[in-house]
Protein backbone atom coordinates (compact mmCIF):
# COMPACT_ATOMS: atom_id res chain seq x y z
CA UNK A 1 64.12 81.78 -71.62
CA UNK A 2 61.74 83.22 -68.87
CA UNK A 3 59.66 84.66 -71.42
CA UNK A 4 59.32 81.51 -73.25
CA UNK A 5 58.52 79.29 -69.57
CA UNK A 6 56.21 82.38 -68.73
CA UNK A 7 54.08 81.66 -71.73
CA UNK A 8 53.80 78.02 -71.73
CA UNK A 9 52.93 78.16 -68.10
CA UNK A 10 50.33 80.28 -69.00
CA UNK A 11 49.08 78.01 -71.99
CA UNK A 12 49.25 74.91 -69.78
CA UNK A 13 46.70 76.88 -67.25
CA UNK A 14 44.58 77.62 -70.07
CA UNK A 15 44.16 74.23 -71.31
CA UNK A 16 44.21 71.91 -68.00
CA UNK A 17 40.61 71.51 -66.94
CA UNK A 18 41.62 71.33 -63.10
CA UNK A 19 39.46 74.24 -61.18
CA UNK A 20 41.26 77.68 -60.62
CA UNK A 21 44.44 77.09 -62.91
CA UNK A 22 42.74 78.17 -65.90
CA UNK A 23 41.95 81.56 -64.03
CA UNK A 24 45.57 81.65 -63.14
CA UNK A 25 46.23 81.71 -66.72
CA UNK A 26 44.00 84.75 -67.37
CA UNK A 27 46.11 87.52 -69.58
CA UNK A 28 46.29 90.84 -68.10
CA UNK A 29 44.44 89.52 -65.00
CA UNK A 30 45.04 91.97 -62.18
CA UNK A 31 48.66 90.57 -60.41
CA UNK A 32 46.62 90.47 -56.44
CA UNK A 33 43.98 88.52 -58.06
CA UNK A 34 46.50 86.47 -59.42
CA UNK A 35 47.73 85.89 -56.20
CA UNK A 36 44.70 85.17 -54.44
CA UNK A 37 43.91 82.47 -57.05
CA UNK A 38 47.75 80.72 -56.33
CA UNK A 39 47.06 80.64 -52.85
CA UNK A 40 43.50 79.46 -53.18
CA UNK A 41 44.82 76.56 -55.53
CA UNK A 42 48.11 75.95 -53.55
CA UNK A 43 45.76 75.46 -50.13
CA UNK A 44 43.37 72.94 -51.76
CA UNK A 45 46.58 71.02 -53.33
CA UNK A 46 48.26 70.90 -49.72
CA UNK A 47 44.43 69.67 -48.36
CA UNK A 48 44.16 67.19 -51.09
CA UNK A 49 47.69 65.67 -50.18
CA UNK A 50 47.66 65.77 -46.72
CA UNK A 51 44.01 63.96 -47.01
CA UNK A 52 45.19 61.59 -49.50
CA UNK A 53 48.53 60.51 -47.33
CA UNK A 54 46.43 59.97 -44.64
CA UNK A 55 44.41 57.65 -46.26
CA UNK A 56 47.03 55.82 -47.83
CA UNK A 57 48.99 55.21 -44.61
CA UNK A 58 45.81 54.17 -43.48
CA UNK A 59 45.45 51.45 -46.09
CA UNK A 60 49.11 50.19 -45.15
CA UNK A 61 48.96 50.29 -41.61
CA UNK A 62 45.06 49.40 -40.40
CA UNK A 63 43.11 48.22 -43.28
CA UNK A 64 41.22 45.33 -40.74
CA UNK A 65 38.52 45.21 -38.52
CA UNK A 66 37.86 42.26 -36.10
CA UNK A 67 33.91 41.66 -35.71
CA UNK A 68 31.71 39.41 -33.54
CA UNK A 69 29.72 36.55 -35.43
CA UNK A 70 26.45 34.60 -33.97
CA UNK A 71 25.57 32.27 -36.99
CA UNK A 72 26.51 29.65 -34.78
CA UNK A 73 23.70 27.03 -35.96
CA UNK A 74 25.69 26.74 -39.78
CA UNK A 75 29.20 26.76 -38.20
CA UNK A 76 31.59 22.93 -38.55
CA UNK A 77 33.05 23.58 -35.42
CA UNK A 78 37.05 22.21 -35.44
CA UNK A 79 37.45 19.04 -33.08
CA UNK A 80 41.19 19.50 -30.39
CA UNK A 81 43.73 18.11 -31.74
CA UNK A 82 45.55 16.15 -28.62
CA UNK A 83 49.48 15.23 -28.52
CA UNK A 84 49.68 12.14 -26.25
CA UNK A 85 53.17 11.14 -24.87
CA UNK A 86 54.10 8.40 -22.57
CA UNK A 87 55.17 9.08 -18.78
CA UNK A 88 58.10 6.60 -19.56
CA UNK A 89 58.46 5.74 -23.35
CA UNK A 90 61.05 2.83 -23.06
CA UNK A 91 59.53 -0.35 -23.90
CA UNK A 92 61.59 -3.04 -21.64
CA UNK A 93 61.23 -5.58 -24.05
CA UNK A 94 62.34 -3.45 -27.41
CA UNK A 95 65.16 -2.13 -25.25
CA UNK A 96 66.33 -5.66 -23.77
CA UNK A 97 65.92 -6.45 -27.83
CA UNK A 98 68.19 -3.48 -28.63
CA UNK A 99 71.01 -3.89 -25.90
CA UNK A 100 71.58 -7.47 -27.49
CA UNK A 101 71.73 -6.61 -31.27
CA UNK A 102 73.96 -3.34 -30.33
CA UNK A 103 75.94 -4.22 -27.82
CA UNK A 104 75.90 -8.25 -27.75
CA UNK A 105 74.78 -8.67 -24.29
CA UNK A 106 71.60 -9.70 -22.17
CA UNK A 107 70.51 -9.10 -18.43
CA UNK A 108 72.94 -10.97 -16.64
CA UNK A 109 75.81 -8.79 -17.64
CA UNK A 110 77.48 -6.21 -15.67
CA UNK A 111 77.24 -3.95 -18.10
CA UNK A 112 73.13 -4.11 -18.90
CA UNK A 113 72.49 -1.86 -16.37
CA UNK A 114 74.26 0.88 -17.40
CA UNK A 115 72.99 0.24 -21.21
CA UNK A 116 69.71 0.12 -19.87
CA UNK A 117 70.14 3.50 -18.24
CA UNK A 118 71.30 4.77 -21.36
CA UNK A 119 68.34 3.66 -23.18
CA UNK A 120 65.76 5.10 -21.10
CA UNK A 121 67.58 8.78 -20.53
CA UNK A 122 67.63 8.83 -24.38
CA UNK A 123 64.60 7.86 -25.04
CA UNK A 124 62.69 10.10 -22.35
CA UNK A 125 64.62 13.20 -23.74
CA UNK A 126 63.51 16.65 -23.72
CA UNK A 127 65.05 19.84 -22.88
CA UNK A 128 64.51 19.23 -19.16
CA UNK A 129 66.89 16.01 -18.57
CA UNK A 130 69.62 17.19 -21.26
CA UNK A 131 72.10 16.73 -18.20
CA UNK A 132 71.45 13.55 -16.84
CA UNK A 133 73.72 12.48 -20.47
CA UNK A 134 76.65 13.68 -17.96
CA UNK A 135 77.76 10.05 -17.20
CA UNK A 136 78.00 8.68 -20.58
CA UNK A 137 80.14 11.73 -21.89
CA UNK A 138 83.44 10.19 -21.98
CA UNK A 139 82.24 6.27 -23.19
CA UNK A 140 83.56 6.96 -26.88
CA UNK A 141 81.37 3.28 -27.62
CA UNK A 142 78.44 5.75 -27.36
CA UNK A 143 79.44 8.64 -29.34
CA UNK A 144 78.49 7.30 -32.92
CA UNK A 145 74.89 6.12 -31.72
CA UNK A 146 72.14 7.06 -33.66
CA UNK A 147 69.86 8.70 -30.90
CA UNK A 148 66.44 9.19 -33.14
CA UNK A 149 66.70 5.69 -34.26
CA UNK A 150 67.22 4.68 -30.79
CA UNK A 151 64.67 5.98 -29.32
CA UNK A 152 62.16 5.14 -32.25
CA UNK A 153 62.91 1.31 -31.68
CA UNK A 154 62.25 1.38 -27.64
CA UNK A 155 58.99 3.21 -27.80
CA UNK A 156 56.28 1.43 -26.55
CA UNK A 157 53.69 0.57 -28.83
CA UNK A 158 50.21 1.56 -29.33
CA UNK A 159 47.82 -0.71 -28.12
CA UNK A 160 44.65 0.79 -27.34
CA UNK A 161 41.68 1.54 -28.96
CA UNK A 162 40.73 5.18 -30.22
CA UNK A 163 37.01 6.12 -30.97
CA UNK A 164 35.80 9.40 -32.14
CA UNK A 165 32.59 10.98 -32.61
CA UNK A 166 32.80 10.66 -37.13
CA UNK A 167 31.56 6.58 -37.81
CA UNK A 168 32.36 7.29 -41.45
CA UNK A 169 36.67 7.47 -41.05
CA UNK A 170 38.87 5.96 -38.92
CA UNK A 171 41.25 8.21 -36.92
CA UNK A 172 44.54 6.75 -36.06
CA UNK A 173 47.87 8.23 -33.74
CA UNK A 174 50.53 9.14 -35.98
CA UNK A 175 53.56 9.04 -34.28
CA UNK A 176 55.95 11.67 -34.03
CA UNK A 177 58.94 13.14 -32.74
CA UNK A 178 58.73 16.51 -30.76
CA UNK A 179 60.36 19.08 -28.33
CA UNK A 180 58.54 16.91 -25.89
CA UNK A 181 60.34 13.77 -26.83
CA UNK A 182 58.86 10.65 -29.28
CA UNK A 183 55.13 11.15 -28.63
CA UNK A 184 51.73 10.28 -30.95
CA UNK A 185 49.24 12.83 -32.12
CA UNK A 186 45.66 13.31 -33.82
CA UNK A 187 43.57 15.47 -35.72
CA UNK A 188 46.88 17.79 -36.24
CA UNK A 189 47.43 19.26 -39.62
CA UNK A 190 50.76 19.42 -39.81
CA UNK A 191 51.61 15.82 -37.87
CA UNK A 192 53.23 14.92 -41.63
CA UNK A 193 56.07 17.72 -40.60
CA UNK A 194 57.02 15.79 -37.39
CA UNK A 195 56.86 11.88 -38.35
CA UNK A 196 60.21 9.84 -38.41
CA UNK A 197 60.04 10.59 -42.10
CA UNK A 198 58.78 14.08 -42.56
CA UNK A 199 57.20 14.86 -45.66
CA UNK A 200 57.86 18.50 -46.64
CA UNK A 201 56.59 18.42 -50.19
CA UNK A 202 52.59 17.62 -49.15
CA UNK A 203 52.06 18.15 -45.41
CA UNK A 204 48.81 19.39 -45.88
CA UNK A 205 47.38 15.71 -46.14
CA UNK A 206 45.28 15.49 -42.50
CA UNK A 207 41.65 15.32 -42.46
CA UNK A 208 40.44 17.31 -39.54
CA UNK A 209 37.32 16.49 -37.50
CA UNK A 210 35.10 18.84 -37.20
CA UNK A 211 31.40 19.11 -35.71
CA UNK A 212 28.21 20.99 -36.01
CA UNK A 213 26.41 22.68 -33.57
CA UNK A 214 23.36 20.44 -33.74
CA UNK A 215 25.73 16.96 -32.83
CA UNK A 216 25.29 16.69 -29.33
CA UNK A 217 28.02 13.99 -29.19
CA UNK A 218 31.09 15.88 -30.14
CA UNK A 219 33.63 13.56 -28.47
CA UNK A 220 36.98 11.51 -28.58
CA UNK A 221 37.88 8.49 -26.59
CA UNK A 222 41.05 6.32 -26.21
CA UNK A 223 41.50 3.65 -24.33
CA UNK A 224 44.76 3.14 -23.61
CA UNK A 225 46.98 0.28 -22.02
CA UNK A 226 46.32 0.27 -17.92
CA UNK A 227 50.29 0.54 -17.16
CA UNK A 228 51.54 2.99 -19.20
CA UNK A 229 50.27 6.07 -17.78
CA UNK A 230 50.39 8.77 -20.79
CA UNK A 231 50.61 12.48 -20.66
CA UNK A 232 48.00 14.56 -22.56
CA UNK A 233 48.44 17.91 -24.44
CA UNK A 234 45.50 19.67 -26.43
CA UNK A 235 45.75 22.16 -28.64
CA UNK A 236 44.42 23.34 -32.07
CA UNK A 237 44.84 21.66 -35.57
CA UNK A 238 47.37 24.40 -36.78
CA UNK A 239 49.66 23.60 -34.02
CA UNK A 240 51.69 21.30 -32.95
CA UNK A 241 52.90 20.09 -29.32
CA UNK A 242 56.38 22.38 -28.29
CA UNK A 243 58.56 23.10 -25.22
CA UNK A 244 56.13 26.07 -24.01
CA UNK A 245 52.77 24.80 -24.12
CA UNK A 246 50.56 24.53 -21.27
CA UNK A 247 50.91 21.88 -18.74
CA UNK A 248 49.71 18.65 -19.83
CA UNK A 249 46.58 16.12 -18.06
CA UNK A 250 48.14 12.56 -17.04
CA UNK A 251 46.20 9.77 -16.67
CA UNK A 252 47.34 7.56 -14.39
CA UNK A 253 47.54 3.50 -14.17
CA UNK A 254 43.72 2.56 -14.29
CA UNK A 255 42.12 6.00 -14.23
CA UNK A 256 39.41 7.70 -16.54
CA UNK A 257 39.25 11.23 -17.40
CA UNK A 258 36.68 13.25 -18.43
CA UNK A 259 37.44 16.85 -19.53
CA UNK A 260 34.97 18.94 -22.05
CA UNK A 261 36.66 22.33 -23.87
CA UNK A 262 35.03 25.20 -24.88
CA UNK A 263 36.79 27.16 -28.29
CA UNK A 264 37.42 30.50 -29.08
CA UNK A 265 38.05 31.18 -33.01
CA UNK A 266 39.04 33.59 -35.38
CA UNK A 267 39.05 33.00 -38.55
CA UNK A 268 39.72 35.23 -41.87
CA UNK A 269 38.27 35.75 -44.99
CA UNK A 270 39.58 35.36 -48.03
CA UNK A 271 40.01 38.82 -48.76
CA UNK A 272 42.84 39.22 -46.55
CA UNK A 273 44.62 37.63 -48.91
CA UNK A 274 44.91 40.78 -51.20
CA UNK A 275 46.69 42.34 -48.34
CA UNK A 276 50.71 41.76 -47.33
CA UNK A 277 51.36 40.18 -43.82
CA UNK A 278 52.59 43.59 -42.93
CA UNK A 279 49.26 45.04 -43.20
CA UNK A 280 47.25 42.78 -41.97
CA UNK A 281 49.28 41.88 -39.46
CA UNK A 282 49.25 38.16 -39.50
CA UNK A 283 49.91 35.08 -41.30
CA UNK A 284 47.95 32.39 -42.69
CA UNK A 285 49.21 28.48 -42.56
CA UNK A 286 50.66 28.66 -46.33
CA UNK A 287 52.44 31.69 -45.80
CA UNK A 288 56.03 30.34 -44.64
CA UNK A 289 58.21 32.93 -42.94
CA UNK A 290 61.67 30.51 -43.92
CA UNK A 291 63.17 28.08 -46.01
CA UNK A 292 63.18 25.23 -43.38
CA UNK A 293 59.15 25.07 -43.36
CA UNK A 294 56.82 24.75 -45.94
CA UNK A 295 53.90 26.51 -43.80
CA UNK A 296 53.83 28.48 -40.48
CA UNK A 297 52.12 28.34 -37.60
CA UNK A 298 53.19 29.93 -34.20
CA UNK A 299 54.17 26.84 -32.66
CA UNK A 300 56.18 25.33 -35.37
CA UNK A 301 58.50 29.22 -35.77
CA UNK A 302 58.93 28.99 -32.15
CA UNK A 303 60.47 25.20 -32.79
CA UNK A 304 62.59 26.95 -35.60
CA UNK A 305 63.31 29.86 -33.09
CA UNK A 306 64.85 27.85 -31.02
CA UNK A 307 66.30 25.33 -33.09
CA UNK A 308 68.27 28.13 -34.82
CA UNK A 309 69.27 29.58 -31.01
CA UNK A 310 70.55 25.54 -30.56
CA UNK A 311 72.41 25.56 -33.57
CA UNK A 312 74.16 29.34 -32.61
CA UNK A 313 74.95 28.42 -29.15
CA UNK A 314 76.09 24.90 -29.39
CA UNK A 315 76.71 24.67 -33.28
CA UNK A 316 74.34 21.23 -33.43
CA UNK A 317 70.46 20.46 -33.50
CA UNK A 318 69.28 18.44 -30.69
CA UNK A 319 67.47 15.06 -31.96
CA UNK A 320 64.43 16.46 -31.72
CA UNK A 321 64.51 18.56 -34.55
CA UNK A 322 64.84 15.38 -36.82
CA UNK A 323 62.93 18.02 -39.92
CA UNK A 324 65.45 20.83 -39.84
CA UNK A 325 68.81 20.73 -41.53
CA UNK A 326 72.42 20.86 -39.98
CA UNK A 327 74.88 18.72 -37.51
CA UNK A 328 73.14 16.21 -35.31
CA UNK A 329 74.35 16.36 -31.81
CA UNK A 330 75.82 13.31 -29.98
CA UNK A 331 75.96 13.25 -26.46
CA UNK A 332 78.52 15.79 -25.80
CA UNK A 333 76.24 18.07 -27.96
CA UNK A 334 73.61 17.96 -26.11
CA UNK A 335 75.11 18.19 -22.72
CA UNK A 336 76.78 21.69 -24.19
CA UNK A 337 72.80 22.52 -24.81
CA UNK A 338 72.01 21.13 -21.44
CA UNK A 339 74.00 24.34 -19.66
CA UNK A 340 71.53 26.50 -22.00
CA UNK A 341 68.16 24.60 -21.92
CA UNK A 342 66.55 27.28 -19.33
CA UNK A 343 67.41 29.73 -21.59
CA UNK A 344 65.81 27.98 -24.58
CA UNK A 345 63.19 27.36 -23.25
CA UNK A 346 61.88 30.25 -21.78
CA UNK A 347 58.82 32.57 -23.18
CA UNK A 348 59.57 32.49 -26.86
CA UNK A 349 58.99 36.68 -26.79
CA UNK A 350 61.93 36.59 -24.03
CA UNK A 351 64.91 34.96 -26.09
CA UNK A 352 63.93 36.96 -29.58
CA UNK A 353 61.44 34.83 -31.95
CA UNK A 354 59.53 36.97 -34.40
CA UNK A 355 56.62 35.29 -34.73
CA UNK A 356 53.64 37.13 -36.53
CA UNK A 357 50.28 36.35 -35.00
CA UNK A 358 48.46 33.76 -37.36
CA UNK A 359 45.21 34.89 -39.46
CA UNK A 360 43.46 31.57 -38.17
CA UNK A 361 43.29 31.37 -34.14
CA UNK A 362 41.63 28.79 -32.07
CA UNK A 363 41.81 28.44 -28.07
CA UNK A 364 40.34 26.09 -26.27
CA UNK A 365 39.96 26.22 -22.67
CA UNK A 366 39.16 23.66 -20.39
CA UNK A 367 36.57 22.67 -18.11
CA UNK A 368 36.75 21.05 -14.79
CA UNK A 369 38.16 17.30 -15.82
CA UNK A 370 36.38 14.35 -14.13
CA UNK A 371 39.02 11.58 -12.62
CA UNK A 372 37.66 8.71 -12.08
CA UNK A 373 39.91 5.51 -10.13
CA UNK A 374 39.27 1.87 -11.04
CA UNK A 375 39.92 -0.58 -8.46
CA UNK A 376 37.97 -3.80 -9.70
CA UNK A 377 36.25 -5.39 -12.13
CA UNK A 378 36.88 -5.08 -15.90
CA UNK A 379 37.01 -1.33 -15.38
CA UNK A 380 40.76 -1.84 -13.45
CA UNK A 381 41.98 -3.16 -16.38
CA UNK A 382 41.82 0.22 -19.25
CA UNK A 383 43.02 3.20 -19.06
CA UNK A 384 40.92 6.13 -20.56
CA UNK A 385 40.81 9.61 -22.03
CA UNK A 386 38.02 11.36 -23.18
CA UNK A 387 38.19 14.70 -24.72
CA UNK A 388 34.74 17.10 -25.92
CA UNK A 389 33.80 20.27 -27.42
CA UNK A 390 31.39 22.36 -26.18
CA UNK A 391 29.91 24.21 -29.55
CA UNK A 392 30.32 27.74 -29.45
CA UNK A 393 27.78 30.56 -30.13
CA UNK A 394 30.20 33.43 -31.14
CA UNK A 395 33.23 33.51 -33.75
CA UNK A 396 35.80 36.29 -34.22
CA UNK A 397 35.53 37.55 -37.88
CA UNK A 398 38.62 39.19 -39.39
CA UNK A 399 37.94 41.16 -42.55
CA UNK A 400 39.39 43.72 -44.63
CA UNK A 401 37.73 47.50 -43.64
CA UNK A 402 39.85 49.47 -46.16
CA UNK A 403 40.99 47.73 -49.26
CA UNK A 404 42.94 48.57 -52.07
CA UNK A 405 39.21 50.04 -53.77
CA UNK A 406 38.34 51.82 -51.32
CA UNK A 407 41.67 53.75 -51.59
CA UNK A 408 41.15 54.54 -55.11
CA UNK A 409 38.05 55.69 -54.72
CA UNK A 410 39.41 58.02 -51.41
CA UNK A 411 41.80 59.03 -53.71
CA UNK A 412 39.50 60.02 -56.88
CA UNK A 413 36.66 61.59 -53.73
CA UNK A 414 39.67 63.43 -52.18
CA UNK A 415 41.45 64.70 -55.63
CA UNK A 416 37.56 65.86 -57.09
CA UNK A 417 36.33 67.49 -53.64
CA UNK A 418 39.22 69.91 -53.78
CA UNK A 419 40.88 70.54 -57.28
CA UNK A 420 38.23 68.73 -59.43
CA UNK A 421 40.79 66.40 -61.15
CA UNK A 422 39.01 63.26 -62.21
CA UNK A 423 41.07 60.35 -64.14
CA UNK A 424 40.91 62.20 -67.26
CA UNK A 425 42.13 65.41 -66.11
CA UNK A 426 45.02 63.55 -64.40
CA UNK A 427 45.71 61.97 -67.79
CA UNK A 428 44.56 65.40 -69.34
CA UNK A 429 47.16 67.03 -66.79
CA UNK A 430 50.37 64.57 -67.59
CA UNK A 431 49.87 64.79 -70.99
CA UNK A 432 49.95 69.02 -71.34
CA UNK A 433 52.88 68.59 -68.95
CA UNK A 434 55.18 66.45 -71.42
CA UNK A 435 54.05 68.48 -74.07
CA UNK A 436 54.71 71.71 -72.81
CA UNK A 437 58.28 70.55 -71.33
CA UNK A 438 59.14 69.26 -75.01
CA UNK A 439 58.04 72.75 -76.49
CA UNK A 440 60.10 74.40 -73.73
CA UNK A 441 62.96 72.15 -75.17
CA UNK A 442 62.11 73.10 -78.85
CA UNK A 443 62.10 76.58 -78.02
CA UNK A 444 65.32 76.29 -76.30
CA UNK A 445 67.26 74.53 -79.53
CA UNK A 446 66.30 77.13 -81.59
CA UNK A 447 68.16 79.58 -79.33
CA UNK A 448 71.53 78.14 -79.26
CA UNK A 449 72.54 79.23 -82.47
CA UNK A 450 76.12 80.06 -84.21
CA UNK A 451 76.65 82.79 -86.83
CA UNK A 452 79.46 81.83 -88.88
CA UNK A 453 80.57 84.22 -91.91
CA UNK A 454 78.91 86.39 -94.02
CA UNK A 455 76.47 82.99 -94.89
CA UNK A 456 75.03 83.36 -91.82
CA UNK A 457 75.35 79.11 -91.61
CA UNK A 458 73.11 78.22 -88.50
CA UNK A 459 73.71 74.92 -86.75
CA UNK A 460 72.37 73.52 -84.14
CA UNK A 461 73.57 71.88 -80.64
């Protein structure tokens, strides 16, 4: 048996055209020189590994590089998408409208008051004033109500008038329910995902503004009605409006404001797309992380984050999560996620969301806003908004630095620098193996042998 694994060893050396095995192979070669050439070849095999797991954890762990671009003058810069939301979204009117059809009775009751109440805390809800439902926990008339219906028939509607910078379409609010309550927003891709009747199957249906560098006149304007003052949150096209975004700008009862914003993008190539989240390290838009979404974005898996914590803590979804699945909580519901709403809505990194940093990243950061107070004339009569981009002269550029061919050919340089295997020898190299394993095996069979009487009848195992 060691005679025969001796010899093929030796015939395998002999044939393989890696460097230094053939010498190995050498009959009668002298048994320190034989030595010499195992270590030599067992030294450049542990270099050639060690080399080529390096460079493959490399490819897994930071195959990217982030660069600095300043082709500015070709760039279509995106346009802010804004999330506007009413200071006090109960429309008198709509709710007198609603207190008679539910309840059968009008203003001069006793009871309209405390309807009235009802209507308003409902319809201004957000994780803030969960608790102010305390009152109307025990009235069992108020337990069945639909709240998103509700609060979708009292909201004000939207008279003004919205310009943008793009003559050729027409932009319209789409409105949309939120952790911020029944609000309206623009130039958001994924608005379809938060409308009274999300649609899951197409969101990806928005067309975005976007400018060049050369329009000077990069601007939105909306002028709104004078006595509803409305609440104004800006933020990029892949996100939407949550609990934890930055503090809004209100425009007040016959005010104008004035603010320009200045961007900061990344943006990915295509490339990146040959590379798993985990090694890039991000996401893009139609990558979904869950079931309940068909795309992510930060903002939207910090909504699932904590409608998820919601649904573990209090075993219901608050109304504003109209697009996930599960319970619906009535009053007492949301008075159980009242005693955790500080909780839910801290820092989404403090109560456990995992999620990955997008591909796509846009910031905008505000200027000094203008305010400007109408007291006469026609001017005391509108309310106005106006939002601008400033165009940018450098872009973020995030690219693949080590891709999958660049590890093949590390691989190939690595394997040829130090044993001189090339793809052929490695085929070369498995192929002598089988074969020499099977004639090992032959060898072997022809061994195990029985004698049995004077016939000398051999069979075989």
């Amino acid at each position: 048996m060691k005679t025969h694994l001796f010899n093929l060893i030796q015939n395998f050396a002999k044939q393989t055209t890696i460097h230094g095995l053939h010498i190995i192979g050498i009959p009668k070669l002298h048994v320190l020189e034989r030595i010499f050439w195992v270590l030599v070849v067992t030294m450049a095999a542990g270099g050639a590994i060690a080399i080529t797991y390096s460079n493959w954890m490399r490819y897994l762990a930071n195959p990217t590089v982030v660069s600095i671009q300043k082709d500015f003058r070709n760039w279509l810069n995106p346009f802010p998408a804004v999330t506007g939301c009413f200071v006090d979204k109960t429309d008198k009117k709509k709710a007198d409208k609603y207190i008679q059809e539910k309840w059968g009775i009008n203003s001069s009751d006793p009871k309209y008051a405390y309807y009235m109440d009802f209507i308003k805390i409902v319809s201004n809800i957000t994780y803030k004033n969960l608790d102010q439902l305390d009152k109307f926990a025990t009235d069992s008339k108020l337990q069945n109500i639909d709240l998103i219906d509700l609060t979708a028939k009292v909201h004000p509607d939207l008279s003004g008038t919205l310009v943008t910078f793009d003559t050729k379409h027409k932009t319209k609010w789409d409105l949309i329910m939120s952790e911020l309550g029944m609000c309206f927003s623009v130039n958001s891709l994924f608005v379809d995902l938060l409308t009274l009747n999300p649609n899951k199957t197409s969101v990806v249906t928005q067309r975005i503004l976007r400018c060049h560098y050369l329009n000077g006149l990069c601007y939105a304007r909306y002028d709104s009605d004078p006595d509803l003052p409305i609440k104004y949150y800006t933020h990029s096209y892949l996100e939407v409006a949550h609990a934890t975004i930055d503090p809004p700008l209100i425009v007040h009862e016959s005010e104008e404001l004035e603010i320009n914003y200045r961007m900061q993008e990344t943006e990915s190539s295509l490339a990146l797309r040959d590379l798993s989240p985990l090694q890039r390290k991000c996401r893009f838009y139609d990558e979904p992380i869950s079931d309940e979404l068909p795309v992510y974005s930060s903002s939207l898996c910090y909504m699932e984050c904590r409608y998820k914590l919601a649904l573990k803590l209090c075993g219901c979804r608050p109304i504003f999560y109209h697009n996930f699945g599960g319970k619906v909580c009535d009053i007492k519901g949301h008075l159980c996620l009242a005693q955790h709403s500080d909780y839910i809505t801290k820092r989404p990194s403090q109560i456990g969301c995992d999620c990955p940093q997008p591909c796509d990243i846009i910031i905008y950061f505000p200027q000094v806003p203008k305010f400007t107070k109408w007291e006469y004339g026609y001017f005391e009569q509108r309310m106005t908004f106006r939002w601008a981009l400033l165009a940018p002269t450098t872009k973020l550029h995030r690219d693949v630095l080590f891709g999958f061919e660049d590890l093949v050919v590390s691989f190939g340089g690595t394997l040829a620098l130090f044993l001189g295997i090339s793809f052929i020898s490695a085929i070369e190299f498995v192929f002598l193996l089988v074969e020499n394993i099977y004639a090992l095996y032959k060898n072997q069979r022809k061994t195990n042998v029985i004698v049995v009487g004077p016939r000398r009848k051999i069979h075989h195992f």
